[in-house]
Protein backbone atom coordinates (compact mmCIF):
# COMPACT_ATOMS: atom_id res chain seq x y z
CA UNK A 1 -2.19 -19.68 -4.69
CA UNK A 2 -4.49 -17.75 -2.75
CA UNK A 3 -6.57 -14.40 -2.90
CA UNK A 4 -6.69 -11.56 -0.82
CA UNK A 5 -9.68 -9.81 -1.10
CA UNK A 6 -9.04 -6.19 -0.24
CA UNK A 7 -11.40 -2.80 0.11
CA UNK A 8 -9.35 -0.94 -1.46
CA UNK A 9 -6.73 -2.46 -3.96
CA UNK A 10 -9.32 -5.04 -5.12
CA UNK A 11 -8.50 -8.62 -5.20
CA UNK A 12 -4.63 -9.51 -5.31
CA UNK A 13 -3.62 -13.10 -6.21
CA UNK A 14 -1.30 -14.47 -3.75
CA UNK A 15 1.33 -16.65 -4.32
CA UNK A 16 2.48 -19.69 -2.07
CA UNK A 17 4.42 -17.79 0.44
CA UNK A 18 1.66 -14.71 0.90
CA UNK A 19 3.66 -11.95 -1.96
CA UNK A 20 1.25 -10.63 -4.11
CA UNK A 21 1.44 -7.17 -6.33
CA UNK A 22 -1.14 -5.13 -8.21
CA UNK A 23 -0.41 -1.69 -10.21
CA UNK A 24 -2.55 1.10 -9.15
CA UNK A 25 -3.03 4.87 -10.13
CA UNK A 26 -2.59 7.52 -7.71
CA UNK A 27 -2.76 11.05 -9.15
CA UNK A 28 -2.37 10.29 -12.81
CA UNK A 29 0.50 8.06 -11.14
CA UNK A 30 1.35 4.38 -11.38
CA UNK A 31 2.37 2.83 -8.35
CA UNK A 32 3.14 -0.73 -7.86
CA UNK A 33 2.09 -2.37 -4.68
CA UNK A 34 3.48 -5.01 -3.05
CA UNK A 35 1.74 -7.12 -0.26
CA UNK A 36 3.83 -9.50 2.04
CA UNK A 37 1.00 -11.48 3.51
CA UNK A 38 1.36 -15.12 4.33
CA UNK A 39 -1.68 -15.38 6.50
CA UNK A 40 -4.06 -12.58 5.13
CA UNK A 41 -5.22 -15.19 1.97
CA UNK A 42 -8.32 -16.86 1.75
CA UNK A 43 -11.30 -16.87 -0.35
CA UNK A 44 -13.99 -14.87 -0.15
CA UNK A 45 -12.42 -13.17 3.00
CA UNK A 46 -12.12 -8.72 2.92
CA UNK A 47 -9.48 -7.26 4.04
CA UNK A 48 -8.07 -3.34 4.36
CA UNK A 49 -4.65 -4.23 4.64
CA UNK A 50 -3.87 -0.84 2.88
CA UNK A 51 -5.23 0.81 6.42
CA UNK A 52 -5.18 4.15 4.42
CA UNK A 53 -6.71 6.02 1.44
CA UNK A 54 -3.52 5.32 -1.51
CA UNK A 55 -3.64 9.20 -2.18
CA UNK A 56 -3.34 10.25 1.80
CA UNK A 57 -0.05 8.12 1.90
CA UNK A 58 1.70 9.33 -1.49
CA UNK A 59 0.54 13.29 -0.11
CA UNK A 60 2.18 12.31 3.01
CA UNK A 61 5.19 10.57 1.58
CA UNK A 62 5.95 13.91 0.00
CA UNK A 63 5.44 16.04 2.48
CA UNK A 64 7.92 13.91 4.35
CA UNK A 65 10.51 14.24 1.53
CA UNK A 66 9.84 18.05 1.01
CA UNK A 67 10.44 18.70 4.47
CA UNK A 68 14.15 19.38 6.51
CA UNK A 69 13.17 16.89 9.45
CA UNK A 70 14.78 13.52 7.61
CA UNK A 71 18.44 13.63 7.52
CA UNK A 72 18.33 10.79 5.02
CA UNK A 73 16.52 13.24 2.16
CA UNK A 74 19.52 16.03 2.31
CA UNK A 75 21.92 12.53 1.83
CA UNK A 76 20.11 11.45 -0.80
CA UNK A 77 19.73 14.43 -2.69
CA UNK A 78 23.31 15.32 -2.68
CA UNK A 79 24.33 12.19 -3.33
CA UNK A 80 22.41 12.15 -6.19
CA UNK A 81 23.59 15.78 -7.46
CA UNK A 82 27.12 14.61 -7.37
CA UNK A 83 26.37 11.23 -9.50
CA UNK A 84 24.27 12.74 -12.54
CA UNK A 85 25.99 14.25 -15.24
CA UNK A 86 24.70 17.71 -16.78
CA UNK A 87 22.62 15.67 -19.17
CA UNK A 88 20.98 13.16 -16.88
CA UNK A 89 20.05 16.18 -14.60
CA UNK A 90 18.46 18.09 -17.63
CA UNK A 91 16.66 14.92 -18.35
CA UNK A 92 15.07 15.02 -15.15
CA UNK A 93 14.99 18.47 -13.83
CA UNK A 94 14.14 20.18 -17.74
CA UNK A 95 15.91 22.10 -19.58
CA UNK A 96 16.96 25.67 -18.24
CA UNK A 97 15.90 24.39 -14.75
CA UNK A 98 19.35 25.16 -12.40
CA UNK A 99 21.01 22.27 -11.78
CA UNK A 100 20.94 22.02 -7.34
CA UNK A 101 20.29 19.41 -5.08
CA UNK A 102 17.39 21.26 -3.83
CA UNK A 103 15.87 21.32 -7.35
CA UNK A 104 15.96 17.94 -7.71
CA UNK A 105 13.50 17.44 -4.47
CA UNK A 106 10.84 18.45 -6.58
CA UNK A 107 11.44 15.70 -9.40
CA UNK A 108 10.88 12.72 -6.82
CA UNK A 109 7.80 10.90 -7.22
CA UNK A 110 6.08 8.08 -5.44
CA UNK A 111 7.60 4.33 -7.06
CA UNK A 112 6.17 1.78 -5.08
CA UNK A 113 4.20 0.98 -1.93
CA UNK A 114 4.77 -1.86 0.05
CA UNK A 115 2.44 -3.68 2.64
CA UNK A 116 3.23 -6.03 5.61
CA UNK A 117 0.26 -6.11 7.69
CA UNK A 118 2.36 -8.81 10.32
CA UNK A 119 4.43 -5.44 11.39
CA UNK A 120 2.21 -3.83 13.85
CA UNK A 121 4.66 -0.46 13.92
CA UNK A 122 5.33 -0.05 10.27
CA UNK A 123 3.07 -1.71 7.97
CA UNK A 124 3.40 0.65 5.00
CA UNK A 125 6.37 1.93 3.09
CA UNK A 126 6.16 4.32 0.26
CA UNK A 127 8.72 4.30 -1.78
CA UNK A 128 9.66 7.51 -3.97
CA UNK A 129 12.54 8.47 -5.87
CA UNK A 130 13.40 9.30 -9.56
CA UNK A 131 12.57 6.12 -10.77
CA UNK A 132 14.10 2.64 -11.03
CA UNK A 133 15.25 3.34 -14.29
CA UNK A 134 17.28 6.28 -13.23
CA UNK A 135 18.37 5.24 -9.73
CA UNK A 136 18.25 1.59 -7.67
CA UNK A 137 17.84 3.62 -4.63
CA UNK A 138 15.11 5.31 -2.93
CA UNK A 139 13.60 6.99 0.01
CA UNK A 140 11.82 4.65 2.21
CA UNK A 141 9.07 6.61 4.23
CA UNK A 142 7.64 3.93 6.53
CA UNK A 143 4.42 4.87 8.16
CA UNK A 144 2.98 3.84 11.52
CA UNK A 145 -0.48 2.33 12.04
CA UNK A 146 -2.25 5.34 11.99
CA UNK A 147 -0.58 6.26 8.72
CA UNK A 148 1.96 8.92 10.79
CA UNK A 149 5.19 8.81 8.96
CA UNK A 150 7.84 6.93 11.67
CA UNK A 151 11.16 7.03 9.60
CA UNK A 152 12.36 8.19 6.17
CA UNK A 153 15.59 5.87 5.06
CA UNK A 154 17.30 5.94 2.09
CA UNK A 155 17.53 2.39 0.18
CA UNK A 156 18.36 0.48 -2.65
């Protein structure tokens, strides 16, 4: 076991093979963030493996997901639509709100981010969907070094 040391998700225990995870609040939201990091350990060592303010990502993320330019989103959304029942869709959109693919853009919410700071062109993913509770699968919006977004996928 090992620490990682980082400026801003605090210090993240490592286990033997580098995976660590720590909860964190973005917006009133809880994320959970995963770090793949074999060779970032080691006491008493800073890191900013995160590259990115938490909040920039998850405002990014969902500007990603609100916009037409990811193929994957319309998929996802639809294929969604077609799976929940009337219930499960009031459960999630609110009563009286019309039941459309497009309505249920504006229920997904940031789940997870996940860090891998050995991948040079994608080192963060932020996760969002309607929760793992509701649905195993998610969008994947993988951002760049800079923190660009470089690909929206849909996963599970």
């Amino acid at each position: 076991m090992s620490k990682l040391k980082d400026r801003r998700l605090g210090v993240i225990e490592l286990d033997e093979e580098g995976y660590g995870e720590v909860d964190l609040m973005v917006d009133g939201v809880a994320i959970k963030v995963t770090i793949d990091a074999p060779n970032e350990g080691g006491e008493g060592r800073e890191s900013d493996v995160l590259r990115h303010a938490p909040k920039d990502l998850v405002a990014a993320a969902r500007r990603a997901i609100a916009s037409d330019d990811h193929e994957d989103v319309a998929l996802y959304l639809t294929h969604h639509f077609e799976e929940f029942d009337s219930g499960e869709l009031d459960a999630i959109l609110g009563e009286g709100t019309e039941h459309t693919a497009e309505a249920l853009r504006g229920a997904l919410g940031p789940i997870a981010i996940h860090l891998d700071p050995s991948n040079d062109d994608e080192p963060v993913t932020v996760d969002v969907g309607f929760g793992l509770e509701v649905s195993n699968y998610v969008l994947a919006v993988r951002f760049d070094a800079a923190g660009v977004v470089a690909e929206v996928d849909m996963e599970s």
